[in-house]
Protein backbone atom coordinates (compact mmCIF):
# COMPACT_ATOMS: atom_id res chain seq x y z
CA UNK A 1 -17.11 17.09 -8.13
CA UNK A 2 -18.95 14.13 -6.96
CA UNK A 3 -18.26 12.86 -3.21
CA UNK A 4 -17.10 9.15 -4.58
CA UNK A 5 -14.56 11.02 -6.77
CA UNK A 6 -12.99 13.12 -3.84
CA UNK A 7 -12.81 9.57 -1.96
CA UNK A 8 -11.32 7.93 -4.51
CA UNK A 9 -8.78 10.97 -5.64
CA UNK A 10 -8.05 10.88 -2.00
CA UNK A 11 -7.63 6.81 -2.07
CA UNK A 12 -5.41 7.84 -4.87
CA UNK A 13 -3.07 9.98 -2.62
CA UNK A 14 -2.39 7.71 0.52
CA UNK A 15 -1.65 5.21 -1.76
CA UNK A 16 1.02 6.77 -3.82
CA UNK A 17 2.35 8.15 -0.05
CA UNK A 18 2.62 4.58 1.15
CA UNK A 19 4.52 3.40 -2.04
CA UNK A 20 7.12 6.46 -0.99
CA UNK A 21 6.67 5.23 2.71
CA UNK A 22 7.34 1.54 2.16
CA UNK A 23 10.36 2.35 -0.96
CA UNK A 24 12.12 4.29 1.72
CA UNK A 25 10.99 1.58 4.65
CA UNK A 26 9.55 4.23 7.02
CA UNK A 27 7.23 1.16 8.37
CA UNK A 28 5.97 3.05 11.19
CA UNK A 29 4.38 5.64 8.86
CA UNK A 30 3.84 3.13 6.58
CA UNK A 31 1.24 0.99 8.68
CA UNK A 32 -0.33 4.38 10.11
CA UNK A 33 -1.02 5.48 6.89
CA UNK A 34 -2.50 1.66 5.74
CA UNK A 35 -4.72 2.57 8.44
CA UNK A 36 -6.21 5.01 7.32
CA UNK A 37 -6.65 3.93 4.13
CA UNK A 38 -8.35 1.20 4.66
CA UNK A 39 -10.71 2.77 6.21
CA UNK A 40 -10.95 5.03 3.34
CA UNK A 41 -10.72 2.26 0.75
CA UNK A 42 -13.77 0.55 2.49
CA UNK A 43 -15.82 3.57 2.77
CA UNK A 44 -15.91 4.00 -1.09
CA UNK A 45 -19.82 2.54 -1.74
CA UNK A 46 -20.07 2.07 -5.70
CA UNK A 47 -24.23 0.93 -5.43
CA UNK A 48 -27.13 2.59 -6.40
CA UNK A 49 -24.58 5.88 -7.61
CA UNK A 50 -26.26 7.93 -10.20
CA UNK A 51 -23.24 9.34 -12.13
CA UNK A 52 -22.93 11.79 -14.96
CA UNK A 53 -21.31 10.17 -18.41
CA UNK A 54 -18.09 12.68 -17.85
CA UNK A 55 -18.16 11.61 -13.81
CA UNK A 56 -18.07 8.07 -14.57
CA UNK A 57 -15.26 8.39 -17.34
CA UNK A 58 -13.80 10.24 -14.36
CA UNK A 59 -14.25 7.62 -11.90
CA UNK A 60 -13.20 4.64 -14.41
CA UNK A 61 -9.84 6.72 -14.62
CA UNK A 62 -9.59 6.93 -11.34
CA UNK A 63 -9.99 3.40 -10.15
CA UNK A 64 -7.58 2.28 -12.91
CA UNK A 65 -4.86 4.37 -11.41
CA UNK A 66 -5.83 3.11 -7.37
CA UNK A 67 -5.53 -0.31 -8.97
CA UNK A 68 -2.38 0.20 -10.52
CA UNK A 69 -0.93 1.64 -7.44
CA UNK A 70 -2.03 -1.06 -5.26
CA UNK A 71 -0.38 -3.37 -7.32
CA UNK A 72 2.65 -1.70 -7.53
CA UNK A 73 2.05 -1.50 -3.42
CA UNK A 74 1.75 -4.77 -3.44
CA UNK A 75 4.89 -5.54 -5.57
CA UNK A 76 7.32 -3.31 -3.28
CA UNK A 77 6.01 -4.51 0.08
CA UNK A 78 6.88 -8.01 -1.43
CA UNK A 79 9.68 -7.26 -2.46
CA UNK A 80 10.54 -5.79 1.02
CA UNK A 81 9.31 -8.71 2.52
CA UNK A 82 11.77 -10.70 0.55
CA UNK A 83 14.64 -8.68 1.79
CA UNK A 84 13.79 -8.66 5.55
CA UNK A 85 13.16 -12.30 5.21
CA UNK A 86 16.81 -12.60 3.72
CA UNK A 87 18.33 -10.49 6.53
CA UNK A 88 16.42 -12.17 9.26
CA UNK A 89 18.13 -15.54 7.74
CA UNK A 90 21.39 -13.80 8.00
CA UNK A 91 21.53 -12.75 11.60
CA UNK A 92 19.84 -16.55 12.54
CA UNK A 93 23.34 -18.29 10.92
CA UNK A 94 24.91 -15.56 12.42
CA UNK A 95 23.50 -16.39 15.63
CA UNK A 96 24.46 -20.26 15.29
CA UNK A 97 28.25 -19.55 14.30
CA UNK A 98 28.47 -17.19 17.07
CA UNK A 99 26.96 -20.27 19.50
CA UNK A 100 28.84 -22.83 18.07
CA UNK A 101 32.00 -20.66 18.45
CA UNK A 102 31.46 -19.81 22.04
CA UNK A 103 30.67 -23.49 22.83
């Protein structure tokens, strides 16, 4: 197997475990893991690679599927985003009725 294709299988992997990471909103792991795969991500050098026909079916397949899963990423931590962003809005009335109350 060709080293680009281990990086990007590997890409692969930390993304799908961040997807499971930020679904289940275990942020701490979550940005850990983002860490490291940025790294990663950045490390994968596409120029001047001499591939094989079969490797570079292989590594089209490949970077379809990272893309896909850092879009659907992308969609969830949105999506969480949203929701803290809703809460946070919640406990800031909350904060003002409680003041105006106590007044």
């Amino acid at each position: 197997m060709h080293p680009i294709l281990a990086l990007v299988s590997e890409g692969i992997a930390k993304s799908k475990a961040l997807i499971e990471d930020a679904a289940a909103e275990k942020w701490d792991e979550f940005y850990a893991l983002e860490a490291e795969r940025q790294i990663l991500i950045r490390s994968i050098n596409l120029e001047n690679i001499t591939l094989s026909d079969s490797d570079n079916e292989q590594l089209h397949e490949l970077m379809t599927k990272l893309i896909a899963l850092n879009e659907q990423l992308e969609s969830i931590c949105v999506q969480q985003r949203d929701t803290a962003a809703g809460k946070l809005q919640d406990i800031r009335k909350g904060n003002k009725v409680s003041k105006a109350y106590s007044q």
